[in-house]
Structures are given as structure tokens and as C-alpha cells.
C-alpha atoms as a PDB file:
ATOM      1  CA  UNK A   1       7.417  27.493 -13.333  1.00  0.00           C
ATOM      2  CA  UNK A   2       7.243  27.946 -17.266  1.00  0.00           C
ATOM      3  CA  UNK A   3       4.183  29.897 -18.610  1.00  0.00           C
ATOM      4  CA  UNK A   4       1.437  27.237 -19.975  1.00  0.00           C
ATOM      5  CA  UNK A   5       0.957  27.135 -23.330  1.00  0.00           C
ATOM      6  CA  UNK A   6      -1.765  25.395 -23.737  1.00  0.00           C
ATOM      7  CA  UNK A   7      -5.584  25.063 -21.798  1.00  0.00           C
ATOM      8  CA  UNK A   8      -4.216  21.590 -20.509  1.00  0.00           C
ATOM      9  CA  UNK A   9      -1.038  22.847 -19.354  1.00  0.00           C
ATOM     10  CA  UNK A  10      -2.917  25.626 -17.486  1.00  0.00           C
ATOM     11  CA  UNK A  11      -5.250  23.201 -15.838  1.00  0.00           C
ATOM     12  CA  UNK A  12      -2.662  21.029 -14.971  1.00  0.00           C
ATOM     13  CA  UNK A  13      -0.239  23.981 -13.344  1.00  0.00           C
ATOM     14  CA  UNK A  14      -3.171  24.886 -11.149  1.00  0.00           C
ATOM     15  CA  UNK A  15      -4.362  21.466 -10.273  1.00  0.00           C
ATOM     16  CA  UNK A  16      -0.385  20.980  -9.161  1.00  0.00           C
ATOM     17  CA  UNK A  17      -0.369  24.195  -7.674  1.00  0.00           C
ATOM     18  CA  UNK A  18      -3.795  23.000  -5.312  1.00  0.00           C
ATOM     19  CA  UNK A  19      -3.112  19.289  -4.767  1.00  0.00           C
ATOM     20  CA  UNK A  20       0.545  18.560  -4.759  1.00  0.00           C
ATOM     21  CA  UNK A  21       2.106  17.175  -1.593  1.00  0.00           C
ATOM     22  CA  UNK A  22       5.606  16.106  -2.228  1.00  0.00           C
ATOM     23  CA  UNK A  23       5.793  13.995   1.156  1.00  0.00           C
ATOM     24  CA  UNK A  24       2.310  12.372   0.313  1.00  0.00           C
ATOM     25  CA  UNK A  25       1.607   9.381  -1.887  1.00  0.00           C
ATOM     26  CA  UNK A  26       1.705   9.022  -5.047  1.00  0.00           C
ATOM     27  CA  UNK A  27       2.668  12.017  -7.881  1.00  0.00           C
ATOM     28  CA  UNK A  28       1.279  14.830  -8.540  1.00  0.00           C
ATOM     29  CA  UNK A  29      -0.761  13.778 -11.030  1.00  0.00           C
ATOM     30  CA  UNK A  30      -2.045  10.930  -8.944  1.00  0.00           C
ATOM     31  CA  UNK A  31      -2.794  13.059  -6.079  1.00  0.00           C
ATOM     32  CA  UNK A  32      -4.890  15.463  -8.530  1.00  0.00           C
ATOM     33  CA  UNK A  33      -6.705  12.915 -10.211  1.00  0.00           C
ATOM     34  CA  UNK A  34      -8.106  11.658  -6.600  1.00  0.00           C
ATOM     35  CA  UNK A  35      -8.910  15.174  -5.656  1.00  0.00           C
ATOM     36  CA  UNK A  36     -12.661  15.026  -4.381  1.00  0.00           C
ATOM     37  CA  UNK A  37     -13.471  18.896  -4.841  1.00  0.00           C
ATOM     38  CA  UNK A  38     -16.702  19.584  -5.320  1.00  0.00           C
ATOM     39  CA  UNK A  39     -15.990  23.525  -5.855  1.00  0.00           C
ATOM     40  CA  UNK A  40     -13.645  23.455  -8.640  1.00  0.00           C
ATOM     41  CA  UNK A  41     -14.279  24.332 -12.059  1.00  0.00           C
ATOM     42  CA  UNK A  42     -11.898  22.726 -13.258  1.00  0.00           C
ATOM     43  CA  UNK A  43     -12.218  19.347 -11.427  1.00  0.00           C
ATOM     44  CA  UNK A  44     -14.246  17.432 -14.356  1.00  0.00           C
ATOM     45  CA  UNK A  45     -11.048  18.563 -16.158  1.00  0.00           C
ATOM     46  CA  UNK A  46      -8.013  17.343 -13.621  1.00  0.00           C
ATOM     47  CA  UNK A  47      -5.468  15.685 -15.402  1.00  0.00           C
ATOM     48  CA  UNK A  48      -5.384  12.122 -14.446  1.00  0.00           C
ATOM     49  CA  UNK A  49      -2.776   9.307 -15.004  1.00  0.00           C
ATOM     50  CA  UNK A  50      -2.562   7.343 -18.154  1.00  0.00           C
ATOM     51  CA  UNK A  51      -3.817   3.736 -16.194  1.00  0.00           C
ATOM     52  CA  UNK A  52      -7.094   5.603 -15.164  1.00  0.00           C
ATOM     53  CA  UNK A  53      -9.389   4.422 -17.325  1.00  0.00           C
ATOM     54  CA  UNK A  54     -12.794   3.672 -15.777  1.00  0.00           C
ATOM     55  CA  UNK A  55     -14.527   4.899 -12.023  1.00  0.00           C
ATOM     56  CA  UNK A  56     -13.110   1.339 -10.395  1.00  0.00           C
ATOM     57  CA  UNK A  57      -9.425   2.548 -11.365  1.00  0.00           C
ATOM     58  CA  UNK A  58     -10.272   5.739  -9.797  1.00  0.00           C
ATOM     59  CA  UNK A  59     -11.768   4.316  -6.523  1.00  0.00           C
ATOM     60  CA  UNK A  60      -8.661   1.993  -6.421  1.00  0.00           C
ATOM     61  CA  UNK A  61      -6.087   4.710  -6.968  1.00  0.00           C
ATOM     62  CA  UNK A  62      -8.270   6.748  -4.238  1.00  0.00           C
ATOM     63  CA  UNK A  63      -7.797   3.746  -1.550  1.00  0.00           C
ATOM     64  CA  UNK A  64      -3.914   3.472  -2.345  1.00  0.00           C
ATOM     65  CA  UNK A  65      -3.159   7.029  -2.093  1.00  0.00           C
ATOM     66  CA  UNK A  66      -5.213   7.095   1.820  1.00  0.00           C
ATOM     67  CA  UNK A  67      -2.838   7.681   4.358  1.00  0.00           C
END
């Protein structure tokens, strides 16, 4: 993995680094934006897909990624 450049691309490295699942639903980026942590730091700051716009397309991307 490249060296981030940037505070987002750090955030987002880590967040890949802690979430990913390659045989679970959904990209990585899905999978970190329904991470539930409650002891991250950086959790208010996960990266989250471009149609997550509001709590409902959270909770909706949540129930689609449940095994």
C-alpha cells in the first residue's frame, strides 16, 4: 500500500485496514461506512459512499450489507 498523502487518505487506509472483508458484502468503502464502532476516533470521520446521503441511506445500506 502507497503512503497517504493526505488526512483523508490516512483515514481511509486505516478504516480499510479495520473493516475490509473481501468475501463479505459490499466494498470496502461500504463495509466502513456501516461500521458501528463506538471506540474509534476516527469513526465520525469513515469514508462513506457517494449515495449516502442522509441516516435512512445509512440504515438501508446497514440492512443490505447483513449477512
Amino acid at each position: 500500500m502507497k503512503t497517504p498523502r493526505s488526512r483523508a487518505q490516512a483515514i481511509a487506509a486505516k478504516c480499510r485496514e479495520c473493516v475490509h472483508d473481501p468475501l463479505a458484502k459490499g466494498t470496502w468503502r461500504e463495509q466502513a461506512a456501516a461500521c458501528v464502532s463506538g471506540n474509534c476516533a476516527l469513526h465520525p470521520f469513515r469514508p462513506m459512499p457517494r449515495n449516502v446521503k442522509t441516516e435512512e441511506d445509512l440504515a438501508a445500506l446497514r440492512s443490505r450489507l447483513e449477512p
